[in-house]
C-alpha atoms as a PDB file:
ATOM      1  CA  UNK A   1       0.175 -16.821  16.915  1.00  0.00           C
ATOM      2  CA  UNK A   2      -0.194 -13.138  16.382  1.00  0.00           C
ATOM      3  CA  UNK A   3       0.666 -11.445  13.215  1.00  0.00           C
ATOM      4  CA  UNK A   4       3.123  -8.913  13.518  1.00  0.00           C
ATOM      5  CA  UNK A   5       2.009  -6.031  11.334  1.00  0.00           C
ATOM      6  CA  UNK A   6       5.671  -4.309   8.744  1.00  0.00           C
ATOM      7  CA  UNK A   7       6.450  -1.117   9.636  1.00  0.00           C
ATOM      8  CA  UNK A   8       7.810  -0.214   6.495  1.00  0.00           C
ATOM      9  CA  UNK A   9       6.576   0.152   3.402  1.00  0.00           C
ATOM     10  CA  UNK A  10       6.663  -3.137   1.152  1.00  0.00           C
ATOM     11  CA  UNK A  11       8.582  -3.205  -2.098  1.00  0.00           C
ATOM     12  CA  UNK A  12       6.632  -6.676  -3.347  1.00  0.00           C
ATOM     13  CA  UNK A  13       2.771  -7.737  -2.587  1.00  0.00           C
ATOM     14  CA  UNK A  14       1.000 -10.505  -4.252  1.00  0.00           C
ATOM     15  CA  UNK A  15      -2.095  -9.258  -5.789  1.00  0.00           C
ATOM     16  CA  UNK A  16      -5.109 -10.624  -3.688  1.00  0.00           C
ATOM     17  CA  UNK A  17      -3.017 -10.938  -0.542  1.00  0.00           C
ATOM     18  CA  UNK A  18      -3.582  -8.270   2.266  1.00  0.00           C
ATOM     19  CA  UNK A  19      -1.057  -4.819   1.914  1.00  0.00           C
ATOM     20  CA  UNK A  20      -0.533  -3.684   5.209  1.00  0.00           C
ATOM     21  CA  UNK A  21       1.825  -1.881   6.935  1.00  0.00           C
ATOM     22  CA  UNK A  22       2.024   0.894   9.974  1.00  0.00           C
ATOM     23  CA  UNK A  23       3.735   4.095  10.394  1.00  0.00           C
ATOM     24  CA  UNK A  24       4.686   6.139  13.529  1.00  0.00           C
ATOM     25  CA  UNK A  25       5.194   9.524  12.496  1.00  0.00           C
ATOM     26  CA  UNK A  26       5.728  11.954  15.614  1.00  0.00           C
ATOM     27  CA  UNK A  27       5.708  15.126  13.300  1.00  0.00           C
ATOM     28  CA  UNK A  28       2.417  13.800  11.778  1.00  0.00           C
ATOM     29  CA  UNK A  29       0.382  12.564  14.486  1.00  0.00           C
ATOM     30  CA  UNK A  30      -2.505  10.437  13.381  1.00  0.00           C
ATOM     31  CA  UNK A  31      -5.362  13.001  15.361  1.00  0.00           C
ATOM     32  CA  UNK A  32      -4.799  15.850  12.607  1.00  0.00           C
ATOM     33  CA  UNK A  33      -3.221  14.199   9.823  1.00  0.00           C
ATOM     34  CA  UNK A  34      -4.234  11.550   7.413  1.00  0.00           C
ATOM     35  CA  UNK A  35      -1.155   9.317   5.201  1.00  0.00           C
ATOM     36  CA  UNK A  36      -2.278   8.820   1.513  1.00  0.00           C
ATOM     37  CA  UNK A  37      -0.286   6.377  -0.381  1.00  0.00           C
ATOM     38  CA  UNK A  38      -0.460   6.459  -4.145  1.00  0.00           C
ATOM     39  CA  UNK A  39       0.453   4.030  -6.647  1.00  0.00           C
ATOM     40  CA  UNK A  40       1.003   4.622 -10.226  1.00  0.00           C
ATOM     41  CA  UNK A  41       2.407   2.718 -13.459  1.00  0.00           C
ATOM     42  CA  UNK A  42       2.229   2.841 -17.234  1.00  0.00           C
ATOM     43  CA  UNK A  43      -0.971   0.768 -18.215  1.00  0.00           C
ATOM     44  CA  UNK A  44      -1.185  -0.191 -14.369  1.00  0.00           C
ATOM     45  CA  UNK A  45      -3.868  -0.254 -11.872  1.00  0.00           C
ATOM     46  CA  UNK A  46      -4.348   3.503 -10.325  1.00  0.00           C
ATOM     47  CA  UNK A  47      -3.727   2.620  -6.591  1.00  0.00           C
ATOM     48  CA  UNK A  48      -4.790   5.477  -3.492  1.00  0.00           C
ATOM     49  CA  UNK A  49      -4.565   4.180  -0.273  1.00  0.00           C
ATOM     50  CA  UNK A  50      -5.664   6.591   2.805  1.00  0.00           C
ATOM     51  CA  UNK A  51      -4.760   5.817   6.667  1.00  0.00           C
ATOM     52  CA  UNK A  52      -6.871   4.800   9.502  1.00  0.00           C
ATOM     53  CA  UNK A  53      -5.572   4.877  12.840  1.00  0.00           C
ATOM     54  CA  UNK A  54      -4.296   2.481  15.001  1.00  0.00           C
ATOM     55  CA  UNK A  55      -3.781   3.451  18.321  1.00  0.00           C
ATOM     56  CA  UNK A  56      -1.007   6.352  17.764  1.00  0.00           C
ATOM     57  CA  UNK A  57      -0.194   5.138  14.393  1.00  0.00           C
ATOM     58  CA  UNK A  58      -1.521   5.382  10.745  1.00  0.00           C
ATOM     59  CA  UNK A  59      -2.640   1.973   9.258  1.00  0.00           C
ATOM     60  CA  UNK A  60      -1.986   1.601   5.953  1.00  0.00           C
ATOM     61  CA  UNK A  61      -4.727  -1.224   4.597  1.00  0.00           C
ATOM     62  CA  UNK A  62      -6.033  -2.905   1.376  1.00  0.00           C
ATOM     63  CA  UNK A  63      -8.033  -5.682   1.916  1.00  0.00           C
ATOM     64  CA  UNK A  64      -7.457  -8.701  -0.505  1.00  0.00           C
ATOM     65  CA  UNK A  65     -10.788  -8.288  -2.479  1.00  0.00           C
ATOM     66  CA  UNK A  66      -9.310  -4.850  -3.190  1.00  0.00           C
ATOM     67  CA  UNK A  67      -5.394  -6.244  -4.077  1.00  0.00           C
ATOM     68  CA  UNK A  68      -7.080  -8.907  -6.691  1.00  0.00           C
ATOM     69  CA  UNK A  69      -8.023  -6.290  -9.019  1.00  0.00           C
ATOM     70  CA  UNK A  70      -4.315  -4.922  -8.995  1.00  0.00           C
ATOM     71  CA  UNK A  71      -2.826  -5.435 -12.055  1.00  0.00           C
ATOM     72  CA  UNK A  72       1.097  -7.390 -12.066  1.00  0.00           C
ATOM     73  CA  UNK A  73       4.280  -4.646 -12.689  1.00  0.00           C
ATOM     74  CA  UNK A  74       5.939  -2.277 -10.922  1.00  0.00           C
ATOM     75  CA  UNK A  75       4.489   1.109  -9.922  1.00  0.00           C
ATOM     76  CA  UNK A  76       6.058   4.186  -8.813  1.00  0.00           C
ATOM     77  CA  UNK A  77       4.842   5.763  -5.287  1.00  0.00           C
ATOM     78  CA  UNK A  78       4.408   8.465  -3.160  1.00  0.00           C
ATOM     79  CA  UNK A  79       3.010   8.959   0.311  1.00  0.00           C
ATOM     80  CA  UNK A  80       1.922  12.465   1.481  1.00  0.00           C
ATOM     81  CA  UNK A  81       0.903  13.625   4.613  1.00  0.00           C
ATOM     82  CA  UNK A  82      -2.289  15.569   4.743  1.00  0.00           C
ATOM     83  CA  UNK A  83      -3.760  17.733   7.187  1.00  0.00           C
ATOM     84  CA  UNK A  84      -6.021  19.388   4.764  1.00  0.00           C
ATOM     85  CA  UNK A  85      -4.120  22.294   4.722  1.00  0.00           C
ATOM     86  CA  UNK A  86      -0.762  21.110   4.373  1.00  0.00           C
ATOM     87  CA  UNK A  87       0.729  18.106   2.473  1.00  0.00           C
ATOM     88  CA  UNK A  88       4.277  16.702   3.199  1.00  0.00           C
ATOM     89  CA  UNK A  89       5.818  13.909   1.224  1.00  0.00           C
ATOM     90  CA  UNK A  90       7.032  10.881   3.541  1.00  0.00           C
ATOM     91  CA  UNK A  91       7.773   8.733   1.354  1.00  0.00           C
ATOM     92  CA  UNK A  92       8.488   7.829  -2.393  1.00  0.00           C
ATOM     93  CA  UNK A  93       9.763   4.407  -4.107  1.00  0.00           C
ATOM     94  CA  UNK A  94       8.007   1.550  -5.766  1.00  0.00           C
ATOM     95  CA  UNK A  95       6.024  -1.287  -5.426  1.00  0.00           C
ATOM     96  CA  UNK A  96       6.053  -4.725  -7.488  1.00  0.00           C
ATOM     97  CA  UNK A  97       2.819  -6.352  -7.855  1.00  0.00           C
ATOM     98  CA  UNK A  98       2.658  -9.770  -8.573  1.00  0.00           C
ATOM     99  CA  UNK A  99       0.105 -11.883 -10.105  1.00  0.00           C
ATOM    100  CA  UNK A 100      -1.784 -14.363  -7.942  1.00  0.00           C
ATOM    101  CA  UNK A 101      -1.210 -17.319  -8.704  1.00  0.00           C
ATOM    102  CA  UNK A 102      -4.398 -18.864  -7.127  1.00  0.00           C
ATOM    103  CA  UNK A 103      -6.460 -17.251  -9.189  1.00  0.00           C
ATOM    104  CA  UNK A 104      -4.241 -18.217 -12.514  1.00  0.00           C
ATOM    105  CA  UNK A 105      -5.103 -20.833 -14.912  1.00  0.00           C
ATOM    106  CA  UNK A 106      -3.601 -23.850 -15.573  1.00  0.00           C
ATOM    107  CA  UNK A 107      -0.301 -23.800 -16.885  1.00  0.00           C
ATOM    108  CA  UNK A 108       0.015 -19.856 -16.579  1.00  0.00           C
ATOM    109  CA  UNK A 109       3.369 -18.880 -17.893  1.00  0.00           C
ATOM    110  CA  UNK A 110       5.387 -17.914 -14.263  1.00  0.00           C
ATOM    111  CA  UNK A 111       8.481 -16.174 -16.417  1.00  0.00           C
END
């Protein structure tokens, strides 16, 4: 079994589950432009996420070490595309982070 990798960006993660996605962007190729995703919420974790590439397309990766430390709620994002000269937003909605539940105690209150 191979795990097929979203394409688009996800609206609900898990905190200490992997956030991955990947984006083909043919006006922003991946050899002279990087994709930084930023998260943001009122008493919220501050979330920056910068591409690697995958072949011809930008990965967009947090590990789940990194995830667990993201606090639950919703955040408000953008993602800009960055040459170093020029930025272009790509993208902007939100993202719902949800507590992990492994790492909750007993009898953690799930409403």
């Amino acid at each position: 079994m191979s795990l097929t990798i979203p394409t688009v960006e996800p609206e609900t993660i898990r905190a200490g589950e992997t956030f991955q996605f990947t984006k083909s962007l043919a006006d922003f190729p991946n050899d002279t432009w990087d994709i930084v995703y930023t998260f943001r919420g009122n008493g919220l974790s501050a979330i920056d996420i910068s591409s690697t590439d995958s072949g011809t397309l930008h990965l967009i990766k947090a590990e789940s070490t990194v995830t667990a430390n993201w606090l639950p709620g919703t955040y408000t994002g953008v993602g800009i595309a960055d040459s170093g000269s020029e930025k272009h937003q790509i993208w902007s909605g939100f993202l719902t982070v949800l507590p992990d539940l492994a790492a909750s105690a007993e009898g953690f209150d799930t409403r």
